[in-house]
Protein backbone atom coordinates (compact mmCIF):
# COMPACT_ATOMS: atom_id res chain seq x y z
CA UNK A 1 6.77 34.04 0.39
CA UNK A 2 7.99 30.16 2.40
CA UNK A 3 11.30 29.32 1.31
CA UNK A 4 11.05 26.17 -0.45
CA UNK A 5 13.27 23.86 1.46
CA UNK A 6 15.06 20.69 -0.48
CA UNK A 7 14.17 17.17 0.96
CA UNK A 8 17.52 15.99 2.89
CA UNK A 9 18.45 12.00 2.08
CA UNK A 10 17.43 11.30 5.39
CA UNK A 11 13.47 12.32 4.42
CA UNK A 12 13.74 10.64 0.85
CA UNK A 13 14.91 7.67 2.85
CA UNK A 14 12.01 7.47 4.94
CA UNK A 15 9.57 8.14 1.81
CA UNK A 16 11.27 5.47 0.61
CA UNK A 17 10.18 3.34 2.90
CA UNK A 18 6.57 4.05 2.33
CA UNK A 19 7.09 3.93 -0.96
CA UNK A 20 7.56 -0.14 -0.63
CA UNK A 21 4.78 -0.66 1.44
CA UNK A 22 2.25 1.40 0.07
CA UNK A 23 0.19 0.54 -3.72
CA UNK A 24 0.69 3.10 -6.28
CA UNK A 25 -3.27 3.85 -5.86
CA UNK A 26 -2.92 5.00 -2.78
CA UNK A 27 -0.20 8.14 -3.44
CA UNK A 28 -2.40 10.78 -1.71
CA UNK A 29 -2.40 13.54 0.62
CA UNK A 30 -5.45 11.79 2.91
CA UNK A 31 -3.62 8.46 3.25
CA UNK A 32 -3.37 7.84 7.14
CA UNK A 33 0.58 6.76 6.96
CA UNK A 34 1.38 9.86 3.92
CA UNK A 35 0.03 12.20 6.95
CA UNK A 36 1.92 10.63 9.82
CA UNK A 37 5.12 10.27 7.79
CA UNK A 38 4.56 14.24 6.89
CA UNK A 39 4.17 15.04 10.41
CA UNK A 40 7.47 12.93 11.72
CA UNK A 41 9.59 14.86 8.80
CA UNK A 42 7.85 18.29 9.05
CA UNK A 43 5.92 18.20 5.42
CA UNK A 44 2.93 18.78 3.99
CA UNK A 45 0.63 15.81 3.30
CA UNK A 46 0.59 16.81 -0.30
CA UNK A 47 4.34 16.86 -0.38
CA UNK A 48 4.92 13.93 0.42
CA UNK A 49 2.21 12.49 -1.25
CA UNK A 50 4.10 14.01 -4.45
CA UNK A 51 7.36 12.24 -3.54
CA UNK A 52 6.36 8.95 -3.02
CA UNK A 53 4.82 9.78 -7.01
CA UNK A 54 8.70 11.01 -8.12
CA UNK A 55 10.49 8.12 -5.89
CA UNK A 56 7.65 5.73 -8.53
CA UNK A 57 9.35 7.45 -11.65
CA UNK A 58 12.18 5.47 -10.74
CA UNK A 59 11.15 2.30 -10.36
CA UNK A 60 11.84 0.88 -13.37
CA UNK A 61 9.95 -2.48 -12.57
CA UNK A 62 6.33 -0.24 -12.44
CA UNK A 63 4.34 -0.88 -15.98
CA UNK A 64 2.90 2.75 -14.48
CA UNK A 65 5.34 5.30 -14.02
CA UNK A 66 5.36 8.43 -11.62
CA UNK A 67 5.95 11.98 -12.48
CA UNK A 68 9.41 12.17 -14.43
CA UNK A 69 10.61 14.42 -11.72
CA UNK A 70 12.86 12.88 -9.52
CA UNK A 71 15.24 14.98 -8.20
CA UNK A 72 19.28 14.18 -7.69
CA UNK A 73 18.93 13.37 -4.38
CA UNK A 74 15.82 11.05 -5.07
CA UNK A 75 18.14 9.46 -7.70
CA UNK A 76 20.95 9.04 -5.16
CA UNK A 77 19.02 7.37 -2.38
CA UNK A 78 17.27 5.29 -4.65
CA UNK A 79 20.74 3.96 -5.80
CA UNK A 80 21.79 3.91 -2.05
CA UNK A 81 18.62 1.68 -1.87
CA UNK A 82 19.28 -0.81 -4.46
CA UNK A 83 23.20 -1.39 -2.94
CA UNK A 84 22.09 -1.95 0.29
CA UNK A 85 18.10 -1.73 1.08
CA UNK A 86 19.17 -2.78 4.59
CA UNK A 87 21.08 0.04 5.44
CA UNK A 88 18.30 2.72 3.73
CA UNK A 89 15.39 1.42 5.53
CA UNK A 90 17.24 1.65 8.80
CA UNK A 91 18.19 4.82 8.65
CA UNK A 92 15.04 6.28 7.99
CA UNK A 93 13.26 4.51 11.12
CA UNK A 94 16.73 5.81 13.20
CA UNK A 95 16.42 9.73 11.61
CA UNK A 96 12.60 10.02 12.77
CA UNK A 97 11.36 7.62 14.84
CA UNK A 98 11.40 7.07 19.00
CA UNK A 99 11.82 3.52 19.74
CA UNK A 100 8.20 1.84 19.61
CA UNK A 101 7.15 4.20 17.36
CA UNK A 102 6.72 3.63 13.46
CA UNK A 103 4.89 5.88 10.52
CA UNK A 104 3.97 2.96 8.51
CA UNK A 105 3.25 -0.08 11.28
CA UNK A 106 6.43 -1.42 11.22
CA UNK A 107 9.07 0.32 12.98
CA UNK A 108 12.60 -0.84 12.35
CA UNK A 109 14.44 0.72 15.01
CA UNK A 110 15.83 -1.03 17.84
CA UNK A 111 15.06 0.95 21.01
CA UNK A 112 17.55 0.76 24.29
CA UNK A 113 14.25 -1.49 25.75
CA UNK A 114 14.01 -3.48 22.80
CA UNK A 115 15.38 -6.74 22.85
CA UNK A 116 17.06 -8.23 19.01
CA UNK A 117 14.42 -10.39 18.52
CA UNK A 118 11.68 -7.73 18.26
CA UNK A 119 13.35 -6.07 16.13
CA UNK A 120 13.76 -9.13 13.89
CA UNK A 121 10.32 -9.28 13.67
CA UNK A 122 9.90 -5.93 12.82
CA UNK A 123 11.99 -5.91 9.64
CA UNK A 124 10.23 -9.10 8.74
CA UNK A 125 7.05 -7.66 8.99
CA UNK A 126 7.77 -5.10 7.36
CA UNK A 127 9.57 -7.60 4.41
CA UNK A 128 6.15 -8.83 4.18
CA UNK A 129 4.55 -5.51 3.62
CA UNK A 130 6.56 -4.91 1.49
CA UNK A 131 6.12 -8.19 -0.75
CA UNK A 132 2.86 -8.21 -0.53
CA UNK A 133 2.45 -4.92 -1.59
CA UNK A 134 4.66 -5.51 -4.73
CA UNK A 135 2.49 -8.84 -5.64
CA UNK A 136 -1.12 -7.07 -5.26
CA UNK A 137 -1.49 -9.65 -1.93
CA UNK A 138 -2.03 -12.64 -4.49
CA UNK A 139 0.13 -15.72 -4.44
CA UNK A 140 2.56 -15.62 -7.20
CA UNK A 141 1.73 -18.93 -7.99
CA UNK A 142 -2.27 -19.80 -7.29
CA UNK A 143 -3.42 -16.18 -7.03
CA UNK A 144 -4.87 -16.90 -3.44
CA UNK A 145 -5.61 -13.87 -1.98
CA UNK A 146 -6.45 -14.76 1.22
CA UNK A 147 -3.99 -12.89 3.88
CA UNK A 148 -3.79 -15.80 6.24
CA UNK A 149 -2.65 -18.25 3.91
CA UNK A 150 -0.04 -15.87 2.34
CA UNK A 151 3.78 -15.86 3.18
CA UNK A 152 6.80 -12.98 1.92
CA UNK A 153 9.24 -16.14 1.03
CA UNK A 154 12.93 -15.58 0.88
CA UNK A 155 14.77 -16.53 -2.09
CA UNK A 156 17.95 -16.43 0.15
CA UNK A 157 17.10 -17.01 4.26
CA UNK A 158 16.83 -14.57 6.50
CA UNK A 159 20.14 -16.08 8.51
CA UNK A 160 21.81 -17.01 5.14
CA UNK A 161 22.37 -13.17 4.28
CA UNK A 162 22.09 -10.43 6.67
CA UNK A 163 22.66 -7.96 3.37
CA UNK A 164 19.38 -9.16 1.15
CA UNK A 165 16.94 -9.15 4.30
CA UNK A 166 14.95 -6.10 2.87
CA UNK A 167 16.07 -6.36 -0.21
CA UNK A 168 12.12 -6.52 -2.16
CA UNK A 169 14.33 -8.28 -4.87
CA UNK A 170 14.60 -10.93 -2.24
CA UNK A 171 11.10 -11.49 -1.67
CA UNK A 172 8.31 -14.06 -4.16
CA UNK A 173 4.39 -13.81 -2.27
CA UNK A 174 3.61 -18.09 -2.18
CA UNK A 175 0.45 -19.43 -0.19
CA UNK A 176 1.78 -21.33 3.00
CA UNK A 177 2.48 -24.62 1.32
CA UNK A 178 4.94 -23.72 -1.71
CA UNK A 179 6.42 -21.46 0.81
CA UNK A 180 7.07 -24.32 2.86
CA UNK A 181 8.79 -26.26 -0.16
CA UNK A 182 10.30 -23.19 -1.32
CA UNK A 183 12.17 -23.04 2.07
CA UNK A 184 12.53 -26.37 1.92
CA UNK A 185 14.50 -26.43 -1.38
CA UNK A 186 11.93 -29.32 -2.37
CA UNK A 187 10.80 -26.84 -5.44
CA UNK A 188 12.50 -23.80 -7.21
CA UNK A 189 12.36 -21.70 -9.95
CA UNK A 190 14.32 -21.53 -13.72
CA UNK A 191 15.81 -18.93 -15.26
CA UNK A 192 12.05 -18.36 -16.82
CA UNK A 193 10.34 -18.35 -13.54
CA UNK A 194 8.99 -21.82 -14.06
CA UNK A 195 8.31 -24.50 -10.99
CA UNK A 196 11.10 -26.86 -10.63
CA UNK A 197 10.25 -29.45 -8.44
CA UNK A 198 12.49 -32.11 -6.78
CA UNK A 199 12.45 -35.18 -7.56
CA UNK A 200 12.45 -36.84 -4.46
CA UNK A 201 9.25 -36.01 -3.57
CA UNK A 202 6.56 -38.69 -3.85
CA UNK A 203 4.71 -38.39 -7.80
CA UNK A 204 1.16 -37.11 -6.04
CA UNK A 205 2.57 -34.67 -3.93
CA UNK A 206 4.68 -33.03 -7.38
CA UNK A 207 1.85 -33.38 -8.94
CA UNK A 208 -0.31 -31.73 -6.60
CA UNK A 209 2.27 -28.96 -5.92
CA UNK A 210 3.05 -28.50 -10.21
CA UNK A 211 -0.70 -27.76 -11.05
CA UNK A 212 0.82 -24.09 -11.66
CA UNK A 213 4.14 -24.07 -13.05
CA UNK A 214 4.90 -19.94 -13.36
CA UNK A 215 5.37 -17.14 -11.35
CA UNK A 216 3.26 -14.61 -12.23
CA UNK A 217 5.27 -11.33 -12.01
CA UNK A 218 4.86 -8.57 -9.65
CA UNK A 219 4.15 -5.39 -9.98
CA UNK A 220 7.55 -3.74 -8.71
CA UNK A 221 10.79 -5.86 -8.09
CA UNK A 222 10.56 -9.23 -10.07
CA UNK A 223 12.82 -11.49 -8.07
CA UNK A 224 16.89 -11.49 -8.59
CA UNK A 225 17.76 -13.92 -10.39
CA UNK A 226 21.39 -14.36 -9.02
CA UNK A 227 19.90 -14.56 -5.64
CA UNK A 228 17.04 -17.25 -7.11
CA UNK A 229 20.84 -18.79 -8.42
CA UNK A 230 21.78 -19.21 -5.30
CA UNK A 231 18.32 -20.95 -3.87
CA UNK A 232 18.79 -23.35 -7.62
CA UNK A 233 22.51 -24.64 -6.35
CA UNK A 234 21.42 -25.49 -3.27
CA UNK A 235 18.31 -27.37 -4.49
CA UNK A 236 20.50 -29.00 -7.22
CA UNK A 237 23.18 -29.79 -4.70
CA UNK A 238 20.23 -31.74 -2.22
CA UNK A 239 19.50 -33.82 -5.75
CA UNK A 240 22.30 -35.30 -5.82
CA UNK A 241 23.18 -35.57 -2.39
CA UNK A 242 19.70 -37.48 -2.02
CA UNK A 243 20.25 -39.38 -5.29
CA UNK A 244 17.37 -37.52 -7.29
């Protein structure tokens, strides 16, 4: 009879990061990326396959649960996730991947021949991935679903705080333009998720950009508000500085 071996936090980590960039629907043993990942860690398909189902249990943002059977060391990396998704999702790429290499398209791993930049671009690839995934690839705001025109907007930059970079909780999916004023701090959003927009932009263009006023919620993650706090004071504090 195989010994049943326990998953180590370094192989929950890197389900973990499959988890976030991989729909709920697609949880199965023949999934391209659930075979590579089982290969890199030494598990079966179906394994892992069943993990990334367990890790779902305990995602409290899912209207569809996993199977209620996380283990203790799921719980634990999961709460080592939510403290510092930075730090999780690194580790996993460092445990099991060679640099260049990745089990989900998006390695995070800076290799001795990779420069900083390219890895930058990595972990914001992957933050898109990752946001998209959680909002079904549909703007939050129009519901375009067009890939082109989408963009994984930061509540908080991605130079503004090196600890909420992956965080998914950092993350809204907005079609190129309100990304642009998002970024921009020429619109926000309330404590409801409603569109605030500044008033120092010309009446057409707020009314053009207001036509939808609410976020509609994702799937997994809904956006932090004390990080969306931080992205309000900052669009307050260009009011006044403007004289809006």
């Amino acid at each position: 009879m195989a010994v049943r071996r326990n998953w180590t936090a370094p192989e929950v980590r890197a389900a973990l990061a499959l988890y976030l960039v991989t729909p709920f629907g697609k949880f199965h043993k023949t999934n391209p990326a659930v075979i590579s990942l089982a290969g890199k860690i030494g598990r079966t398909a179906s394994a892992v396959a069943l993990k990334l189902s367990n890790l779902a249990a305990l995602d409290d943002s899912l209207p569809q649960k996993g199977m209620a059977n996380a283990s203790a060391m799921d719980r634990e990396v999961w709460a080592e996730f939510l403290s510092d998704p930075d730090f999780v999702l690194r580790a996993s790429n460092d445990a099991y991947l060679q640099p260049g290499e990745s089990f989900d398209g998006h390695s995070l791993r800076e290799g001795t021949d990779r420069i900083v930049e390219t890895t930058a671009r990595a972990g914001q690839s992957y933050f898109r991935d990752m946001i998209l995934t959680s909002y079904s690839a549909r703007c939050a705001l129009t519901g375009i679903e067009e890939p082109k025109l989408l963009v994984a907007s930061h509540i908080v930059g991605w130079a503004e705080d090196t600890g909420h970079r992956l965080n998914p909780r950092n993350g809204i999916c907005l079609n190129a333009l309100h990304d642009k004023a998002f970024d921009r701090h020429l619109i926000t959003f309330d404590e409801r998720f409603e569109m605030v927009i500044s008033d120092t932009m010309p009446r057409t263009a707020r009314e053009r950009l207001g036509e939808v006023r609410v976020l509609e919620m994702p799937a997994r993650f809904l956006p932090d508000q004390n990080l969306l706090e931080r992205h309000r004071a900052v669009f307050h504090d260009l009011q006044v500085s403007t004289g809006g």
